[in-house]
PDB file of N, CA and C in Angstrom:
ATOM      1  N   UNK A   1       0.839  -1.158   0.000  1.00  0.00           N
ATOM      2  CA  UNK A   1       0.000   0.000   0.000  1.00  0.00           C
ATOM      3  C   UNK A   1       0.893   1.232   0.000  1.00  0.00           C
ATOM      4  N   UNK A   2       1.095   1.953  -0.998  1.00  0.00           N
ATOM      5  CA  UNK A   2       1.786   2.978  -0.907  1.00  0.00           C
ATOM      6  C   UNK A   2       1.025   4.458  -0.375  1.00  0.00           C
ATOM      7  N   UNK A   3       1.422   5.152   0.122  1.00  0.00           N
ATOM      8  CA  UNK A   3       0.648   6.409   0.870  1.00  0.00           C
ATOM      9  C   UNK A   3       1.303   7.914  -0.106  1.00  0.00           C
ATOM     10  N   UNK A   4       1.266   8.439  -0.695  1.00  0.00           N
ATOM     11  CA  UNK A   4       1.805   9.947  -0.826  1.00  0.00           C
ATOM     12  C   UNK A   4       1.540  11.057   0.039  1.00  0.00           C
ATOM     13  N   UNK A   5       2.526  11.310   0.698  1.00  0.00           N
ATOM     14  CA  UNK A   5       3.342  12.165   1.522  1.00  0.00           C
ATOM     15  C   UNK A   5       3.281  13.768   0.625  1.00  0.00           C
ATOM     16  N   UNK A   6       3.005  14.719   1.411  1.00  0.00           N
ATOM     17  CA  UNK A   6       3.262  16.443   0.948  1.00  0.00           C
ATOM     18  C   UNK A   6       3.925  17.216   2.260  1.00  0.00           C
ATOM     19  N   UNK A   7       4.723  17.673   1.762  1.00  0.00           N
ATOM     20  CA  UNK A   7       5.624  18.219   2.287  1.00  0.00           C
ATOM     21  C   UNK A   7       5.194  19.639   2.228  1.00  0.00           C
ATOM     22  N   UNK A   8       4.806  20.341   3.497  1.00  0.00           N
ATOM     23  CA  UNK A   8       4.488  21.835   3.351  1.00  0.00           C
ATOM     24  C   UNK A   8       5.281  22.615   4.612  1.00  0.00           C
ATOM     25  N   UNK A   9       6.475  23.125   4.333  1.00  0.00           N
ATOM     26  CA  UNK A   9       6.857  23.616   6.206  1.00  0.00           C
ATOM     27  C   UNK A   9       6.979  22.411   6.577  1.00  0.00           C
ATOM     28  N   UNK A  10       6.293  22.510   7.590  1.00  0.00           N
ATOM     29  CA  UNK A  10       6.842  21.574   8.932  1.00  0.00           C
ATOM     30  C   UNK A  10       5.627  20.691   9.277  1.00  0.00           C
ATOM     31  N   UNK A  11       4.265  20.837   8.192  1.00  0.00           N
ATOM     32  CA  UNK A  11       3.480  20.233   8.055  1.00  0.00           C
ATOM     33  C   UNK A  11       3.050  18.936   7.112  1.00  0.00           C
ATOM     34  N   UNK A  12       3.374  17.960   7.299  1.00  0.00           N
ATOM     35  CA  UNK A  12       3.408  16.785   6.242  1.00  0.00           C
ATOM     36  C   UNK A  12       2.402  15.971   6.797  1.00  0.00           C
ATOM     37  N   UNK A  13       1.684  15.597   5.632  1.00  0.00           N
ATOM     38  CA  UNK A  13      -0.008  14.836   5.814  1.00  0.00           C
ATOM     39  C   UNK A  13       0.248  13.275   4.935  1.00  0.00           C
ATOM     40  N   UNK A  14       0.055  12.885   5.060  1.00  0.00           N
ATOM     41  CA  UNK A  14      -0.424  11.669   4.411  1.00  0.00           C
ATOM     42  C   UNK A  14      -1.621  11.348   3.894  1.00  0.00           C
ATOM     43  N   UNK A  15      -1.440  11.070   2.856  1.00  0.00           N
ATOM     44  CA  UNK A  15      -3.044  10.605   1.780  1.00  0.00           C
ATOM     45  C   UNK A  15      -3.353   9.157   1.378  1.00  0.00           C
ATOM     46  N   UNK A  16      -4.291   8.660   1.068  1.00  0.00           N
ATOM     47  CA  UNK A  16      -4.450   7.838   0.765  1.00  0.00           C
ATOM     48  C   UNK A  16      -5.381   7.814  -0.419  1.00  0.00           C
ATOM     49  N   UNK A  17      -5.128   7.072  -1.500  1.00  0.00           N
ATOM     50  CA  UNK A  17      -6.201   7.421  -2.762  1.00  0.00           C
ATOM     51  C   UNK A  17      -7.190   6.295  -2.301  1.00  0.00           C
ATOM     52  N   UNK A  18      -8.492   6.361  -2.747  1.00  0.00           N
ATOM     53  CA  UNK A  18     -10.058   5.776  -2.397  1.00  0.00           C
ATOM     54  C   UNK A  18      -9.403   4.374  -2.447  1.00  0.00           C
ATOM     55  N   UNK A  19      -8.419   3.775  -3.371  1.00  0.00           N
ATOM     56  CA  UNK A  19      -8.567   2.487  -3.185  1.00  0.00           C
ATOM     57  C   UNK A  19      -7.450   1.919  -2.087  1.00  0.00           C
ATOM     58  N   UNK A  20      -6.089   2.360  -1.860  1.00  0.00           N
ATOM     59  CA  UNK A  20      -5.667   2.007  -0.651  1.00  0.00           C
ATOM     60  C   UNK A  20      -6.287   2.092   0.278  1.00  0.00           C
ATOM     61  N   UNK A  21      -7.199   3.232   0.624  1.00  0.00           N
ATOM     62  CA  UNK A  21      -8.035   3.338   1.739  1.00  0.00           C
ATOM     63  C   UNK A  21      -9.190   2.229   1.892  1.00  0.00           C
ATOM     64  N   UNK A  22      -9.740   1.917   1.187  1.00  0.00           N
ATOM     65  CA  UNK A  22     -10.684   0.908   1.116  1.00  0.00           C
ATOM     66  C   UNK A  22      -9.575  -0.578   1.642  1.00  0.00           C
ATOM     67  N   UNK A  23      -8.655  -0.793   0.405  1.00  0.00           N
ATOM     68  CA  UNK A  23      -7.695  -1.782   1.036  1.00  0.00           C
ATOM     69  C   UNK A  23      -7.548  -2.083   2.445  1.00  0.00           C
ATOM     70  N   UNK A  24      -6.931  -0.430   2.745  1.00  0.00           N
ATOM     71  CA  UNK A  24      -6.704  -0.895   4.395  1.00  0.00           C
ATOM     72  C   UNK A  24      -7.799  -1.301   5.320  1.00  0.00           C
ATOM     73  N   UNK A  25      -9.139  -0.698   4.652  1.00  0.00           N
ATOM     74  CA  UNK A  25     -10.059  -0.955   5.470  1.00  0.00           C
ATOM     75  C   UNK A  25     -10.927  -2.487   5.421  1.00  0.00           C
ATOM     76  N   UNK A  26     -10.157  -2.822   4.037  1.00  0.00           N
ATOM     77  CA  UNK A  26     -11.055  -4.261   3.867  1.00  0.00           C
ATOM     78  C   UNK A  26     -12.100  -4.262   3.478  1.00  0.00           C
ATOM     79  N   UNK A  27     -12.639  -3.617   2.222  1.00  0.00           N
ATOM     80  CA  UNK A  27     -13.581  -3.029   1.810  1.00  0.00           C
ATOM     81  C   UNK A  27     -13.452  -3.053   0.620  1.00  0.00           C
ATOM     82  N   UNK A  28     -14.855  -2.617   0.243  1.00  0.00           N
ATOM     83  CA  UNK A  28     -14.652  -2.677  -1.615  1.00  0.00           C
ATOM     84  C   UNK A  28     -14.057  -0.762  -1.904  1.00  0.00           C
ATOM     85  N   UNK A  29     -13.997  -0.424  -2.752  1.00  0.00           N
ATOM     86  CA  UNK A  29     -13.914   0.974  -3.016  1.00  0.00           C
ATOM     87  C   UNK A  29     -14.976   1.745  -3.207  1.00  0.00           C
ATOM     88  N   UNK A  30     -15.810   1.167  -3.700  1.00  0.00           N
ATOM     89  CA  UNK A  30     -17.776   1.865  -3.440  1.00  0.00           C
ATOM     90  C   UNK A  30     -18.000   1.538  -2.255  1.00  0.00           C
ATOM     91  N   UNK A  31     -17.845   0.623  -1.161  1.00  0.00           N
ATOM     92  CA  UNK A  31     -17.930   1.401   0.060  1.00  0.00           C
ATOM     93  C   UNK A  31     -17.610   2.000   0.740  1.00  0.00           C
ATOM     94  N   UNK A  32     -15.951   2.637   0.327  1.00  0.00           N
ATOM     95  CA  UNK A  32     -15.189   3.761   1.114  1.00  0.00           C
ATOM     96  C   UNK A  32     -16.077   5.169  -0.226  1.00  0.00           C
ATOM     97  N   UNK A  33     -16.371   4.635  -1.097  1.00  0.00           N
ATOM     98  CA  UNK A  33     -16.802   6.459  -1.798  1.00  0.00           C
ATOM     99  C   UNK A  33     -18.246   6.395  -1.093  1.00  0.00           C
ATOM    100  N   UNK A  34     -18.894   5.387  -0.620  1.00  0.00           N
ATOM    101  CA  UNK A  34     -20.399   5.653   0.449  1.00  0.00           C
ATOM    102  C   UNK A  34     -20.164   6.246   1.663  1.00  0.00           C
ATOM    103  N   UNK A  35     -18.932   5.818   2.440  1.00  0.00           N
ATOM    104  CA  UNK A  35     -18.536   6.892   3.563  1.00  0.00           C
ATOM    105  C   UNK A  35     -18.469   7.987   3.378  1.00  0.00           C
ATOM    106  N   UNK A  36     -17.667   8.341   1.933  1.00  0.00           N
ATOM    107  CA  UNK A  36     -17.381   9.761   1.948  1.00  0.00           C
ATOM    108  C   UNK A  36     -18.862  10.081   1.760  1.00  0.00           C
ATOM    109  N   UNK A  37     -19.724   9.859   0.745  1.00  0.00           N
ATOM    110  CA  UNK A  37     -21.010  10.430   0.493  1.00  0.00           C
ATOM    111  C   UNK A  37     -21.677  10.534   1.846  1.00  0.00           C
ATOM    112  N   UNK A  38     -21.902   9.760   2.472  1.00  0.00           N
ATOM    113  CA  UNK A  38     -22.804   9.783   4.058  1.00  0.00           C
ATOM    114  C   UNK A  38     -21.789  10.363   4.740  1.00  0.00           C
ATOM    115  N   UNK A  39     -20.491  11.649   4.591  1.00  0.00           N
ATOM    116  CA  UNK A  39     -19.990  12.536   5.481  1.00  0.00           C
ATOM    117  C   UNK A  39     -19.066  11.302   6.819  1.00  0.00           C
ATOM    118  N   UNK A  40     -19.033  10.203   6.814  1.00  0.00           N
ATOM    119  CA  UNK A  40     -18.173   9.217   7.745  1.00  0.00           C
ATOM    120  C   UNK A  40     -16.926   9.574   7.725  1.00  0.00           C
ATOM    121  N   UNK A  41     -16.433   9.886   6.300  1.00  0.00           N
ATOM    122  CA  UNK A  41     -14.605  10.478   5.403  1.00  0.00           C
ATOM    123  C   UNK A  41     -15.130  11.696   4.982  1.00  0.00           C
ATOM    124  N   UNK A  42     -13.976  11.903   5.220  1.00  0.00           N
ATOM    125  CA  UNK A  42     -13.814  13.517   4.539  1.00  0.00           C
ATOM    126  C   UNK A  42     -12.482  13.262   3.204  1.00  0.00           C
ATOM    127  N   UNK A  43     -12.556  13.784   2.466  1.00  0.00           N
ATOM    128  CA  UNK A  43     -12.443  13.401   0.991  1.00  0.00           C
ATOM    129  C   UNK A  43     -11.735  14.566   0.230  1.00  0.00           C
ATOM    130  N   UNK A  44     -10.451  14.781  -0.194  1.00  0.00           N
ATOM    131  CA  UNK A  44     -10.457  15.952  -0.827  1.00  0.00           C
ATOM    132  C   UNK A  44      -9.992  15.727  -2.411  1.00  0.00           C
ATOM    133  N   UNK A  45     -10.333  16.345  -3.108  1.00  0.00           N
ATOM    134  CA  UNK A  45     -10.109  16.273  -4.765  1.00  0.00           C
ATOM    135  C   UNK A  45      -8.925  16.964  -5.164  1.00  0.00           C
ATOM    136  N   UNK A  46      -7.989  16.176  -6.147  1.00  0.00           N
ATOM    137  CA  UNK A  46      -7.013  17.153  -6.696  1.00  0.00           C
ATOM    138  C   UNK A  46      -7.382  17.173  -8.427  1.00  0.00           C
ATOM    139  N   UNK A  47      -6.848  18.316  -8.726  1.00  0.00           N
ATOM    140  CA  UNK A  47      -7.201  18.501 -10.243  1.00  0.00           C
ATOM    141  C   UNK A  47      -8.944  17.940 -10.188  1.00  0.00           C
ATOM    142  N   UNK A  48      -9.148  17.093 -11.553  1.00  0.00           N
ATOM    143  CA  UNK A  48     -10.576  16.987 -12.106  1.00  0.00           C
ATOM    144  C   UNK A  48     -10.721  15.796 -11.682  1.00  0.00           C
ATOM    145  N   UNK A  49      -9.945  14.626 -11.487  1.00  0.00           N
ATOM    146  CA  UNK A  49     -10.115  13.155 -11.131  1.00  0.00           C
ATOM    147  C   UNK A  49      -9.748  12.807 -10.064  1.00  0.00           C
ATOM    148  N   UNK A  50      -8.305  13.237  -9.582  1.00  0.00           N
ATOM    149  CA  UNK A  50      -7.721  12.230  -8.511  1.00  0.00           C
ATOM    150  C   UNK A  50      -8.685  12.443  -7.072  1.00  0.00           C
ATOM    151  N   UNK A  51      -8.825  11.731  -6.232  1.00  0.00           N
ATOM    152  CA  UNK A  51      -9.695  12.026  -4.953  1.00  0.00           C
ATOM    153  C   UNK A  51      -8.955  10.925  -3.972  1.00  0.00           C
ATOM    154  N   UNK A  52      -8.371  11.839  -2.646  1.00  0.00           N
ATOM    155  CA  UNK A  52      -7.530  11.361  -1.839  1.00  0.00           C
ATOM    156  C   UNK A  52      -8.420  11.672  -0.608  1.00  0.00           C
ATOM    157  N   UNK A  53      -7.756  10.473   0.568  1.00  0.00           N
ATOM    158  CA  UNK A  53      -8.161  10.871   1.814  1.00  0.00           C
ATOM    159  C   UNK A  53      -7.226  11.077   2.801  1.00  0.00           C
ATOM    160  N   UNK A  54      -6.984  11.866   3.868  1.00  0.00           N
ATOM    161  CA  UNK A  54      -6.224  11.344   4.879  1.00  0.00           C
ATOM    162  C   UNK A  54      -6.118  10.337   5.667  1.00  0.00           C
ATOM    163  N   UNK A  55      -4.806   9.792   5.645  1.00  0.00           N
ATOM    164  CA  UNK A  55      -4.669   8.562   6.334  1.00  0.00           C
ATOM    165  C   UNK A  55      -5.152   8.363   7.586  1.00  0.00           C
ATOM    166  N   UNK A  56      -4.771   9.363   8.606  1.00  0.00           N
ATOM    167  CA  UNK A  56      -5.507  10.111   9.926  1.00  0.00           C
ATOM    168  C   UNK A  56      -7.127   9.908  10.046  1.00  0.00           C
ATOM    169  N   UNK A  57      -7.832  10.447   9.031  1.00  0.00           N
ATOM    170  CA  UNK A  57      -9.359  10.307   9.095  1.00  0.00           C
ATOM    171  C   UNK A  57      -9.613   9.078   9.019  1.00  0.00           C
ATOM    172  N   UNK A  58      -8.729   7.805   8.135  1.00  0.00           N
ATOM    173  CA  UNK A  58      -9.108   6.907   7.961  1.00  0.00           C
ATOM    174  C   UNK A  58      -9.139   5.943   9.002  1.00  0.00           C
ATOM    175  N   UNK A  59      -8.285   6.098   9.684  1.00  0.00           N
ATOM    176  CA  UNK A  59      -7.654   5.178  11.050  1.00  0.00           C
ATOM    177  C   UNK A  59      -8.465   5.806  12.234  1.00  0.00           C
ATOM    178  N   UNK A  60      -9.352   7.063  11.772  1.00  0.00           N
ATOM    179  CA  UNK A  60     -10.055   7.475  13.081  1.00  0.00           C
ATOM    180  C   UNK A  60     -11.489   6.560  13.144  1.00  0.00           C
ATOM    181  N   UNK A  61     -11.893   5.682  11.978  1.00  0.00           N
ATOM    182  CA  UNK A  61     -12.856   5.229  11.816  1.00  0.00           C
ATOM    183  C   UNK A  61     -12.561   3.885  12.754  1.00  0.00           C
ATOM    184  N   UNK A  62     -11.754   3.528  13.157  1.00  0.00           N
ATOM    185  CA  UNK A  62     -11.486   2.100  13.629  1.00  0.00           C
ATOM    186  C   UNK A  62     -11.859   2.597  15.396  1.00  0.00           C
ATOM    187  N   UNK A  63     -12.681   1.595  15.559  1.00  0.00           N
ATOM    188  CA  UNK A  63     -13.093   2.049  16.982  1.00  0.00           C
ATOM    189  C   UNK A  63     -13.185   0.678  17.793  1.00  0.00           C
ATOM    190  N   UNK A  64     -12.690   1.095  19.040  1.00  0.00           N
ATOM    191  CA  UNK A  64     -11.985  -0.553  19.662  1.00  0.00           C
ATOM    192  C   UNK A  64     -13.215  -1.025  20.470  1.00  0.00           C
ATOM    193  N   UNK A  65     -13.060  -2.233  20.540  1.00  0.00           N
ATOM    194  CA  UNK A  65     -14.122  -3.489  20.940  1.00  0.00           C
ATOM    195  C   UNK A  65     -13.711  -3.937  22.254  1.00  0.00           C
ATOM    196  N   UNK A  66     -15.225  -3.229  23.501  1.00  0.00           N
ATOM    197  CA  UNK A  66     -14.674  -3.632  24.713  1.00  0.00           C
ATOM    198  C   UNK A  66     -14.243  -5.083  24.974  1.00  0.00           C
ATOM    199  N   UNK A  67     -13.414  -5.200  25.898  1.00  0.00           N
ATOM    200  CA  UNK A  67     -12.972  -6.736  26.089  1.00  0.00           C
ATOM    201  C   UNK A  67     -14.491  -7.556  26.583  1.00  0.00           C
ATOM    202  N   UNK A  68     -15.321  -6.423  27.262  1.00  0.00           N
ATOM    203  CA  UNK A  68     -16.552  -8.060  27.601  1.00  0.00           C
ATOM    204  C   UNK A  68     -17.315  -8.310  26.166  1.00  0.00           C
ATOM    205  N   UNK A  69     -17.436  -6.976  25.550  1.00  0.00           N
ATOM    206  CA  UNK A  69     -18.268  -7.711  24.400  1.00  0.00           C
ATOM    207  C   UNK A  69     -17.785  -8.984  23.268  1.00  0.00           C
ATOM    208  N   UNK A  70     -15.965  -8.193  23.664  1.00  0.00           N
ATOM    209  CA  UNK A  70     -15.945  -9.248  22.209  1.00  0.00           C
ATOM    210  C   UNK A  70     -15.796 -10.753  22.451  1.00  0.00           C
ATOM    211  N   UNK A  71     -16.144 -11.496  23.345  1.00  0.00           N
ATOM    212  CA  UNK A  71     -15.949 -13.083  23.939  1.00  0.00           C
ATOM    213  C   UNK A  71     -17.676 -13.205  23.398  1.00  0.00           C
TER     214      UNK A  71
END
């Protein structure tokens, strides 16, 4: 899974294009572009086609499983 990195100052973000992100998430890629549509991802567009997410937003979706429920 490769990530592209931007370098601004002292500010560097990480992106992920719709389909690594889906990858990481284990998912098809129409269901990471349904998150973005139902506002779950936040989504930003470069030029007319490419559409990236932050890696950050993506990993904020993972939400941990108390120890009694998951037995």
């Amino acid at each position: 899974m490769l990530a592209h990195s931007t370098d601004r100052g002292n500010r560097g973000t990480e992106h992920l294009t719709l389909r690594e992100a889906a990858d990481w998430l284990r998912e098809t890629e129409q269901s990471t572009r349904r998150r973005v549509a139902r506002g779950e991802l936040r989504a930003y567009r470069i030029g007319t086609k490419r559409i990236v997410l932050k890696r950050a937003d993506v990993v904020a979706l993972l939400q941990p499983i108390r120890a009694d429920v998951a037995s």
